[in-house]
C-alpha atoms as a PDB file:
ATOM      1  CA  UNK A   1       0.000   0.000   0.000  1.00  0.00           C
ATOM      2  CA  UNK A   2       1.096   3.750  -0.602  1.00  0.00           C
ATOM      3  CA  UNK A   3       2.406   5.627   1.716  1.00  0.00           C
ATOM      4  CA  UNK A   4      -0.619   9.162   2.318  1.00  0.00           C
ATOM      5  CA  UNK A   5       0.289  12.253   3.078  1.00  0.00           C
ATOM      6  CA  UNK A   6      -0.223  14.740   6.150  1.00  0.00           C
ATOM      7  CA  UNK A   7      -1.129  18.398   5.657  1.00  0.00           C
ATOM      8  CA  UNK A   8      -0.132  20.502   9.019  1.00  0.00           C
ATOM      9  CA  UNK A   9      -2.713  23.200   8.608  1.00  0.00           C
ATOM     10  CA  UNK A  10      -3.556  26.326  10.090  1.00  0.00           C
ATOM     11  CA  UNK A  11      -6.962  27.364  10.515  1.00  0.00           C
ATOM     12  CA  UNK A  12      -6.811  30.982  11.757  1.00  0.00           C
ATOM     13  CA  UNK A  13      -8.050  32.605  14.962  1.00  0.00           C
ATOM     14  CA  UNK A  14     -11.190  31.089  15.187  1.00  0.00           C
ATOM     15  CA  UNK A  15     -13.397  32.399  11.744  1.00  0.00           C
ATOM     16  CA  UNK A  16     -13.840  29.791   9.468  1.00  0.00           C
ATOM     17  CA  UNK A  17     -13.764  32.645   6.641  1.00  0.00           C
ATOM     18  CA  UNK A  18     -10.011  33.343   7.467  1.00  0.00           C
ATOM     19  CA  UNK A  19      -8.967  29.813   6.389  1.00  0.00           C
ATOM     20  CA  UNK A  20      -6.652  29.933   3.607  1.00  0.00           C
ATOM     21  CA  UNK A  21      -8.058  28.978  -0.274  1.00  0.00           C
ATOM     22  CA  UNK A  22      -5.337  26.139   0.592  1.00  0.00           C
ATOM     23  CA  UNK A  23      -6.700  24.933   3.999  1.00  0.00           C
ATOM     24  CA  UNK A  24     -10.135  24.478   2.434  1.00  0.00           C
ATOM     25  CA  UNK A  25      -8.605  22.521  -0.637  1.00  0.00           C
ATOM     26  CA  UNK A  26      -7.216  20.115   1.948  1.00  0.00           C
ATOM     27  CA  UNK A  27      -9.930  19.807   3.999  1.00  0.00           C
ATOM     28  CA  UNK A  28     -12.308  19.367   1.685  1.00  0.00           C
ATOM     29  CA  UNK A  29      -9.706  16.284   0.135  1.00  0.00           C
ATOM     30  CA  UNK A  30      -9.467  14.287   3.511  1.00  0.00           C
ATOM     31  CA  UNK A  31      -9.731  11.412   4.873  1.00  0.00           C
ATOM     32  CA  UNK A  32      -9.268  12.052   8.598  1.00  0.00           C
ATOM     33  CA  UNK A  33      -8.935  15.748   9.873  1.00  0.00           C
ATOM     34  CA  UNK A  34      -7.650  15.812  13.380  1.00  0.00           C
ATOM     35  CA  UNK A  35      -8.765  19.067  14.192  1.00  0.00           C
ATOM     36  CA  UNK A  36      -7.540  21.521  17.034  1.00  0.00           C
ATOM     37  CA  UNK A  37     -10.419  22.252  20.041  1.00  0.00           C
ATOM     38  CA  UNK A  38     -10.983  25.830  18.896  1.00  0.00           C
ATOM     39  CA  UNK A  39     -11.851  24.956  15.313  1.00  0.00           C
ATOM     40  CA  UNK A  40     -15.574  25.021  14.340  1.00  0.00           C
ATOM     41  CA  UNK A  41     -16.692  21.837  13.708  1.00  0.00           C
ATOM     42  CA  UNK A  42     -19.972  22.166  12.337  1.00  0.00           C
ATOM     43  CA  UNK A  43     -17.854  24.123   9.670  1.00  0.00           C
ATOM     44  CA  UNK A  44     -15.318  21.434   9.609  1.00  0.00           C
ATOM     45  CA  UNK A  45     -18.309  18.606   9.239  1.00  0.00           C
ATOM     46  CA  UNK A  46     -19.439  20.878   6.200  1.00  0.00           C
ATOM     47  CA  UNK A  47     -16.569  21.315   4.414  1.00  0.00           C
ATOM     48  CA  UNK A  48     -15.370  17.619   3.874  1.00  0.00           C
ATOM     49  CA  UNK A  49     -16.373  13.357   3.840  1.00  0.00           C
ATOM     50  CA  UNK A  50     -13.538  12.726   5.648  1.00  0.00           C
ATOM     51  CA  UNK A  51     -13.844  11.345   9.325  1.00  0.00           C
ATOM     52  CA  UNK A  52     -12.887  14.107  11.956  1.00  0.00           C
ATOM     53  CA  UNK A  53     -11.780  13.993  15.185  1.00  0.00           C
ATOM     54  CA  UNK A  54     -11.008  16.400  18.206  1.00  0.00           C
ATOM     55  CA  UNK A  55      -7.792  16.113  19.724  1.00  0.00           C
ATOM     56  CA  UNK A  56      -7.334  19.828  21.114  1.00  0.00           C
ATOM     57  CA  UNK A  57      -5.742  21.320  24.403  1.00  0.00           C
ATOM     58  CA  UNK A  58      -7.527  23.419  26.297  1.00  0.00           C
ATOM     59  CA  UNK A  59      -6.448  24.568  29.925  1.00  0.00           C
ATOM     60  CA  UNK A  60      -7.415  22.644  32.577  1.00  0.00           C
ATOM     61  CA  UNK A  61      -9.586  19.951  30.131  1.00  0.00           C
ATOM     62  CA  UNK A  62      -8.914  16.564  29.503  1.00  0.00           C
ATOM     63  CA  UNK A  63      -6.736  16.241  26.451  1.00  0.00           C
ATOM     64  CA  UNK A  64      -5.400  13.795  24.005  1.00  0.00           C
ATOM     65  CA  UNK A  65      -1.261  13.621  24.625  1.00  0.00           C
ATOM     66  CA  UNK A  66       1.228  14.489  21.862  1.00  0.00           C
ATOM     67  CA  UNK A  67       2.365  11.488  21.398  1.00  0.00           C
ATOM     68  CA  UNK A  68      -0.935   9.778  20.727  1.00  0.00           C
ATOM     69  CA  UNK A  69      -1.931  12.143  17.857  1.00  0.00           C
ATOM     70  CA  UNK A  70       1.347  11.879  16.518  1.00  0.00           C
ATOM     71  CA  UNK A  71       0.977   8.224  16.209  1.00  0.00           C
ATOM     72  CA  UNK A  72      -2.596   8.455  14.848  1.00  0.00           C
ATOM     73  CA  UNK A  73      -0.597  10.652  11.983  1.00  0.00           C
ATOM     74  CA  UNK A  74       1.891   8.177  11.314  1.00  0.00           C
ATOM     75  CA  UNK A  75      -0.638   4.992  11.613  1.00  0.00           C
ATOM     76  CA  UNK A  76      -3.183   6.663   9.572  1.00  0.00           C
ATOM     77  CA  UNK A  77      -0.212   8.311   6.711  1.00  0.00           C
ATOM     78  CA  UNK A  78       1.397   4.432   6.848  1.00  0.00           C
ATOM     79  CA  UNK A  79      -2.871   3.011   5.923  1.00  0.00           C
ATOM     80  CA  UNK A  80      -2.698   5.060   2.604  1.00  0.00           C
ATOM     81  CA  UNK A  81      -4.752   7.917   3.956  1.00  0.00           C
ATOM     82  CA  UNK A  82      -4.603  11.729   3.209  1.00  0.00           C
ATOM     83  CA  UNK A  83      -4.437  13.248   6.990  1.00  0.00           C
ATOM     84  CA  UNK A  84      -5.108  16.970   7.801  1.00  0.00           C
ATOM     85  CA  UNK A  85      -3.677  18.051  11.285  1.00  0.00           C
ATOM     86  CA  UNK A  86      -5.995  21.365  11.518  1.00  0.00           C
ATOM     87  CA  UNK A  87      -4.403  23.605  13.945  1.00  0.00           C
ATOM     88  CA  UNK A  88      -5.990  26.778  15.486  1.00  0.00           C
ATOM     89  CA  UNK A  89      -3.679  29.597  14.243  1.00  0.00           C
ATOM     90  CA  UNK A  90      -0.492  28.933  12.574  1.00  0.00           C
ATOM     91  CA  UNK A  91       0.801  25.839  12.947  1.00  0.00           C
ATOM     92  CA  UNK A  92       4.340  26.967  14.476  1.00  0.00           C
ATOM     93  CA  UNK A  93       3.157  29.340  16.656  1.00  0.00           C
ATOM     94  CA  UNK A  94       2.495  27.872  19.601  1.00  0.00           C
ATOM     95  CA  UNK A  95       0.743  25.172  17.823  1.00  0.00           C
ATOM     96  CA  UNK A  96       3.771  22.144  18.421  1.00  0.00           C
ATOM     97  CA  UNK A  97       3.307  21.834  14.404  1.00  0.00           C
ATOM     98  CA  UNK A  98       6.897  21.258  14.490  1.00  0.00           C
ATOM     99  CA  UNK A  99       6.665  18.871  16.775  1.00  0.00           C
ATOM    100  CA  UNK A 100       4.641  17.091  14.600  1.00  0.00           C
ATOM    101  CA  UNK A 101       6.762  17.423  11.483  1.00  0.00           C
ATOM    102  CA  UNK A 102       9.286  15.840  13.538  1.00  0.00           C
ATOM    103  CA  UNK A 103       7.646  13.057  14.558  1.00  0.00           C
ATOM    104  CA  UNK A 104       6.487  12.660  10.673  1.00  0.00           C
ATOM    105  CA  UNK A 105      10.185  12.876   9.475  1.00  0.00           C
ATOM    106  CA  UNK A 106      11.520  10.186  11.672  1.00  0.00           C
ATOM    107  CA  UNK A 107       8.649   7.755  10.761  1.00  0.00           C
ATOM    108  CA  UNK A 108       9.384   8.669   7.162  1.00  0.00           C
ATOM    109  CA  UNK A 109       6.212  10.386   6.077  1.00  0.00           C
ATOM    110  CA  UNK A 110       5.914  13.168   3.575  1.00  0.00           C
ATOM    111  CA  UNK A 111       3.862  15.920   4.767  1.00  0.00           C
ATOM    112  CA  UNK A 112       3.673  19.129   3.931  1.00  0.00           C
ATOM    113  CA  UNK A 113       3.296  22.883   6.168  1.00  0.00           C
ATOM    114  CA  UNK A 114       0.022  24.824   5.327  1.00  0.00           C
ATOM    115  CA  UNK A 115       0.669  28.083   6.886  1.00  0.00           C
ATOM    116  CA  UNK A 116      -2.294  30.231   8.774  1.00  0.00           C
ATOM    117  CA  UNK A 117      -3.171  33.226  10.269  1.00  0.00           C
ATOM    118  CA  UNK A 118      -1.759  33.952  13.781  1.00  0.00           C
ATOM    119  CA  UNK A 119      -4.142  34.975  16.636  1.00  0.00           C
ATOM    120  CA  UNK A 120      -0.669  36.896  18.172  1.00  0.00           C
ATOM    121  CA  UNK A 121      -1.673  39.324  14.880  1.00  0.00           C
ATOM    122  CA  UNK A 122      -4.901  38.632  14.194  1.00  0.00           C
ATOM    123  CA  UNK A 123      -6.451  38.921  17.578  1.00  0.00           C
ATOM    124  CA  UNK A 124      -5.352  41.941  18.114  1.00  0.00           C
ATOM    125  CA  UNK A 125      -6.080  43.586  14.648  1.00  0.00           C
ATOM    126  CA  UNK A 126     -10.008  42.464  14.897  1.00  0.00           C
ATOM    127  CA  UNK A 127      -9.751  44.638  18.107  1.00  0.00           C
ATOM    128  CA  UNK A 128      -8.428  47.732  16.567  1.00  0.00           C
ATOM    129  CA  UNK A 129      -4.738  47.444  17.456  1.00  0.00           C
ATOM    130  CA  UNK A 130      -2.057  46.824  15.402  1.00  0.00           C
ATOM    131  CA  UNK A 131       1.044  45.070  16.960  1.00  0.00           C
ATOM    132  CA  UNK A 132       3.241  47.755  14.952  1.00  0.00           C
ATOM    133  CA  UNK A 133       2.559  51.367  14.386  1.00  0.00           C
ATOM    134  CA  UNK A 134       5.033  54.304  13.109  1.00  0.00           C
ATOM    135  CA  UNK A 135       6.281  56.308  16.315  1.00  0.00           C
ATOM    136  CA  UNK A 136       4.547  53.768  18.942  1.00  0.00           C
ATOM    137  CA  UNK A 137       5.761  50.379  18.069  1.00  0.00           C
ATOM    138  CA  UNK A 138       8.492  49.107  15.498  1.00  0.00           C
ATOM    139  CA  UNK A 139       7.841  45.449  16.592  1.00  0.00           C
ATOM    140  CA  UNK A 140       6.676  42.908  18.435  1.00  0.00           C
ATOM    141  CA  UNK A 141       7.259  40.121  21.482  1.00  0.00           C
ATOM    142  CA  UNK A 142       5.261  37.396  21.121  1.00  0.00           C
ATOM    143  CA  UNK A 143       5.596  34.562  24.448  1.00  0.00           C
ATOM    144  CA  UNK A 144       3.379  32.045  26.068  1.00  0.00           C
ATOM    145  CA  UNK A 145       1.981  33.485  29.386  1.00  0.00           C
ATOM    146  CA  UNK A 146       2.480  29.794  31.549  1.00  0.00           C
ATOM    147  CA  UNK A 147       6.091  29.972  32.029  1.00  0.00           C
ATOM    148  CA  UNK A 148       7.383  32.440  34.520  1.00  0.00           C
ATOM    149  CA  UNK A 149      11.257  31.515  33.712  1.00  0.00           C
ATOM    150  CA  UNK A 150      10.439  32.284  29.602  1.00  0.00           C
ATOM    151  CA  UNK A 151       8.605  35.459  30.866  1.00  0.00           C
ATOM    152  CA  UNK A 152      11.734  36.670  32.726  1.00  0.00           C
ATOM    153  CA  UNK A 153      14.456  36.084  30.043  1.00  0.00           C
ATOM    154  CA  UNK A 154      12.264  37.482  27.565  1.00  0.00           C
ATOM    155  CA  UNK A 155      11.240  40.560  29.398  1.00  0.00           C
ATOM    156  CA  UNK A 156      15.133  41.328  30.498  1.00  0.00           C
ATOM    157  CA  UNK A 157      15.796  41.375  26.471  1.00  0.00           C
ATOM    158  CA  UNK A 158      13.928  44.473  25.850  1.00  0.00           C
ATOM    159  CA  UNK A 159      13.759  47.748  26.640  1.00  0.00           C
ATOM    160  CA  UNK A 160      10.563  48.614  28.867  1.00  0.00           C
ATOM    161  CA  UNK A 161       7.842  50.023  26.258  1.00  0.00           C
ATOM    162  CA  UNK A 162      10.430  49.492  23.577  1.00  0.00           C
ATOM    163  CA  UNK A 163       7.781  46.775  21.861  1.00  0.00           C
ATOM    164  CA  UNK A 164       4.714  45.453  21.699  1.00  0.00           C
ATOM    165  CA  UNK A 165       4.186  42.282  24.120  1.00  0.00           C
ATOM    166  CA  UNK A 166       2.010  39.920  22.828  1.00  0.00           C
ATOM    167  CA  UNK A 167       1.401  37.302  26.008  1.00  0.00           C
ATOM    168  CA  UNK A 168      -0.889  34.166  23.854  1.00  0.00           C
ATOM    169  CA  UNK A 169      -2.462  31.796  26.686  1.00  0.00           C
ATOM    170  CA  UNK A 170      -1.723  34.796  29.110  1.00  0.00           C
ATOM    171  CA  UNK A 171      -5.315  35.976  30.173  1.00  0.00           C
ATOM    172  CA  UNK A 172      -5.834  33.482  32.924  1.00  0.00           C
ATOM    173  CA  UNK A 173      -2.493  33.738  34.022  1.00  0.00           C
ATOM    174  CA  UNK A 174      -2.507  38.016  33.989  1.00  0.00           C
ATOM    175  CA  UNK A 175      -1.713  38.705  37.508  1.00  0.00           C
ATOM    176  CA  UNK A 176       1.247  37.034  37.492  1.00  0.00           C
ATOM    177  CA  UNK A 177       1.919  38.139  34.198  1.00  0.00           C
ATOM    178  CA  UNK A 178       1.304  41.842  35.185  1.00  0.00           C
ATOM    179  CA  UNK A 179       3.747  41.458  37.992  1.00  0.00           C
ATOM    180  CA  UNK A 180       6.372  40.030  36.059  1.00  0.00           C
ATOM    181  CA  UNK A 181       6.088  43.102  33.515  1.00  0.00           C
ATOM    182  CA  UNK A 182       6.306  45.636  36.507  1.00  0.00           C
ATOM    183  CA  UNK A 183       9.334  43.604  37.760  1.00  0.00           C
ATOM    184  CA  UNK A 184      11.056  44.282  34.538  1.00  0.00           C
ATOM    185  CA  UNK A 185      10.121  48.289  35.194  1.00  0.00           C
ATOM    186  CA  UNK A 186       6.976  48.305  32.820  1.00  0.00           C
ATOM    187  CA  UNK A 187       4.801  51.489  33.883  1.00  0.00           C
ATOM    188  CA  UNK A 188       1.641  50.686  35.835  1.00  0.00           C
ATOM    189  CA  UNK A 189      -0.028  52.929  33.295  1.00  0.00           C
ATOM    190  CA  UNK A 190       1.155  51.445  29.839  1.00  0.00           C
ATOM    191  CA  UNK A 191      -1.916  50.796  27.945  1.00  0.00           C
ATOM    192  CA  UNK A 192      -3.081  47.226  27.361  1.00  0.00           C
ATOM    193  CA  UNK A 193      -5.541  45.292  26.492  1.00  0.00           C
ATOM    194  CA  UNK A 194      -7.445  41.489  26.718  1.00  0.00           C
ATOM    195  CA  UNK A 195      -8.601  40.475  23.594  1.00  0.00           C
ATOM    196  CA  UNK A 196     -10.646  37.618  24.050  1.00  0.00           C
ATOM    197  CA  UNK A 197     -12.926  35.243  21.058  1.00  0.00           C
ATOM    198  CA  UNK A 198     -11.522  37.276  18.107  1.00  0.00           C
ATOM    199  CA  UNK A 199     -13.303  36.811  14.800  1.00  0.00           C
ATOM    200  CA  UNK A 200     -16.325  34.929  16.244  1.00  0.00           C
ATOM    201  CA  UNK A 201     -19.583  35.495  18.017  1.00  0.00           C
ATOM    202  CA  UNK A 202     -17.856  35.136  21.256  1.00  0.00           C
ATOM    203  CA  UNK A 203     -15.515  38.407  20.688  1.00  0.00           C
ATOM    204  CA  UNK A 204     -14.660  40.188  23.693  1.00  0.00           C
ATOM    205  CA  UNK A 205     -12.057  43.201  24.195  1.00  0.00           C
ATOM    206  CA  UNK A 206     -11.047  45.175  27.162  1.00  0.00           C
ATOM    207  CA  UNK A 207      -8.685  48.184  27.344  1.00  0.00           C
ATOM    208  CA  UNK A 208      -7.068  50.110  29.819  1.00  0.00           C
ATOM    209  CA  UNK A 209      -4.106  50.797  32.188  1.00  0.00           C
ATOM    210  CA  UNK A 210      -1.614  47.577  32.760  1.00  0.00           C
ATOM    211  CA  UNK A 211      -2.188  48.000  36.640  1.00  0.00           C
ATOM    212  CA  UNK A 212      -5.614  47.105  36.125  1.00  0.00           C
ATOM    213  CA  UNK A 213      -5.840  44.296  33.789  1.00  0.00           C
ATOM    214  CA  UNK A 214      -5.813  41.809  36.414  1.00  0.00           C
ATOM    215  CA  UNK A 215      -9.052  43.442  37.893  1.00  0.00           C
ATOM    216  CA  UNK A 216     -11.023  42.730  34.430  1.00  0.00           C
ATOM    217  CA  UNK A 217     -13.252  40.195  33.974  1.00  0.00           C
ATOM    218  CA  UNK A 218     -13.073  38.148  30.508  1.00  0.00           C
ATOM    219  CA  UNK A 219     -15.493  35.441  29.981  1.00  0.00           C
ATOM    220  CA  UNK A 220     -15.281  32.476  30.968  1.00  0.00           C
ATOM    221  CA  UNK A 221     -14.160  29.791  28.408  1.00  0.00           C
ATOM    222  CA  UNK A 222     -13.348  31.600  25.722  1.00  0.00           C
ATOM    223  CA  UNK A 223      -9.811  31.947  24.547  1.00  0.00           C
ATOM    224  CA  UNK A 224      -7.943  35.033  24.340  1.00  0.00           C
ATOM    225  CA  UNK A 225      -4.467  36.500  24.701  1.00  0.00           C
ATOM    226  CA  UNK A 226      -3.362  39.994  26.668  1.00  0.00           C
ATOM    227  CA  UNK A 227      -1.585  43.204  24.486  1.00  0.00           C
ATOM    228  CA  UNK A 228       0.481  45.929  25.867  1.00  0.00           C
ATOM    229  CA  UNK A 229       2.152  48.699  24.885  1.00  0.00           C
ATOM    230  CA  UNK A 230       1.360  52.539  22.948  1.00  0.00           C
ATOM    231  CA  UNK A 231      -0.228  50.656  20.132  1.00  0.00           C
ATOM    232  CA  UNK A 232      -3.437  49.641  22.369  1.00  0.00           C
ATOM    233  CA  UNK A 233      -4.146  53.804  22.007  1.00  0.00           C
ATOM    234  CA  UNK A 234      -4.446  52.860  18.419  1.00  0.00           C
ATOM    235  CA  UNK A 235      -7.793  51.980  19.164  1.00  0.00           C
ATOM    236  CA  UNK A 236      -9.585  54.499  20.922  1.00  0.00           C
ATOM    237  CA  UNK A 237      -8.512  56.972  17.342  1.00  0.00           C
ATOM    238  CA  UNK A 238     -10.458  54.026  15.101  1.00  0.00           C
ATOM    239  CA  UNK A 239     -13.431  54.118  17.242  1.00  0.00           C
ATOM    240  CA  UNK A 240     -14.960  56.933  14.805  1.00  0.00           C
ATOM    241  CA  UNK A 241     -15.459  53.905  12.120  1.00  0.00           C
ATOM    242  CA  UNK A 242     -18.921  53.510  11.035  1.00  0.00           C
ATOM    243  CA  UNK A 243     -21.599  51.867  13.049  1.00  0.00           C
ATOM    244  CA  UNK A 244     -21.213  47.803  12.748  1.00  0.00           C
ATOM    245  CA  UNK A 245     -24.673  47.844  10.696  1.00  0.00           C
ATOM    246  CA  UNK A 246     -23.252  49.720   8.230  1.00  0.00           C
ATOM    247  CA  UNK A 247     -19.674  47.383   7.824  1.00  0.00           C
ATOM    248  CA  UNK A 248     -20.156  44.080   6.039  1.00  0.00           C
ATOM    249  CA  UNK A 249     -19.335  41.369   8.802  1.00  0.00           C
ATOM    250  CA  UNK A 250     -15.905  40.606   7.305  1.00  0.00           C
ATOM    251  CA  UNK A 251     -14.011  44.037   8.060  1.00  0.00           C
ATOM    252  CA  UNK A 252     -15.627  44.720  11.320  1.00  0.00           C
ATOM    253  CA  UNK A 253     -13.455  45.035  14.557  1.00  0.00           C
ATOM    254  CA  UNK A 254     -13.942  43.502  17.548  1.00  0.00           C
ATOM    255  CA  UNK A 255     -15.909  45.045  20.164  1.00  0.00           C
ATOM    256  CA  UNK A 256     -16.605  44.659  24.201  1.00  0.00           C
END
């Protein structure tokens, strides 16, 4: 028997409508989608024959283990079978897609990298803030907010309010978070922001001063990721856009 093929794909922040003309090609060519636990799967179940499966990580959930969906790559790649890994975001950020690729390589599997949109950018654009902004911000930080040690060596890098800091998995986490950035001589009143469900019906921003970020109250479930730095002001000078009922659904921004 043939030898398949795996497709590591990204599907975005959340929005079906952001996946890529190539991650619906795939899809819609499957025969098993393993799909990420912040992927719409009535979409998903819409968009292809092919048997899917959940085998997402969310905090403090049950989960499948690495190592079991990297075998149900292999085992399914070895049967002949065209497998989609559909990852929320971009596969190699934060997404262990190279993990993955690894684990393919070594069992001699030819896959391929279908690249998606980031929620580190995306998230934060839907919400009215660009990570980088002529005279605020001439780049970005981007870190996972459930390591304390990462947090630190990252943080002593860079000049306080040099950058934007992009903190992905960091809203549950944002005390601690807040009081590493203050430790590292961050301003209690740099701006930031919580930008929480981007691009679906669950979207959910706060702004305001870094001090009190740990005081707001996100919803529940719904995943999200915390901005700071000048470019959160960015915001408050696009609220004049039109009213949402007069933007078609795909360029409207985010809104508490």
């Amino acid at each position: 028997m043939a030898v398949g093929f795996v497709s590591l794909v990204g599907a975005g922040p959340g929005d079906p409508g952001l996946w890529t003309m190539r991650a619906v090609e795939r899809v819609a060519a499957a025969d098993l989608v393993l799909y990420d636990a912040l992927v719409d799967a009535t979409v998903l179940r819409a968009r292809t024959s092919g048997r899917c499966f959940c085998v997402g990580k969310r905090a403090g959930r049950a989960s499948v283990k690495q190592e079991t969906i990297n075998r149900l790559m292999v085992r399914s790649a070895l049967q002949g079978k065209r497998v989609v890994r559909l990852k929320g975001g971009d596969p190699f950020v934060f997404g262990r897609g190279a993990e993955e690729a690894m684990a393919l390589t070594a069992a001699g599997i030819p896959f391929e990298v279908v690249p998606g949109v980031t929620a580190a950018v995306a998230a934060p654009e839907l919400a009215g803030i660009p990570v980088t902004h002529r005279g605020l911000a001439s780049g970005f930080l981007v870190l996972a907010g459930h390591s304390r040690d990462v947090l630190d060596r990252a943080l002593a890098a860079i000049r306080p309010g040099g950058v934007t800091v992009v903190v992905m998995m960091g809203v549950a986490g944002r005390e601690e978070i807040v009081a590493r950035l203050a430790a590292h001589g961050w301003s209690d009143d740099t701006p930031a922001a919580i930008v929480c469900g981007a691009s679906t019906a669950q979207s959910w921003t706060w702004t305001g001063r870094l001090a009190e970020a740990a005081a707001a109250e996100p919803p529940a479930g719904v995943a999200g990721l915390l901005v700071v730095g000048e470019v959160v002001r960015v915001r408050e000078a696009l609220s004049a856009q039109p009213a949402p009922s007069a933007v078609p659904d795909e360029v409207k921004y985010g809104r508490s």
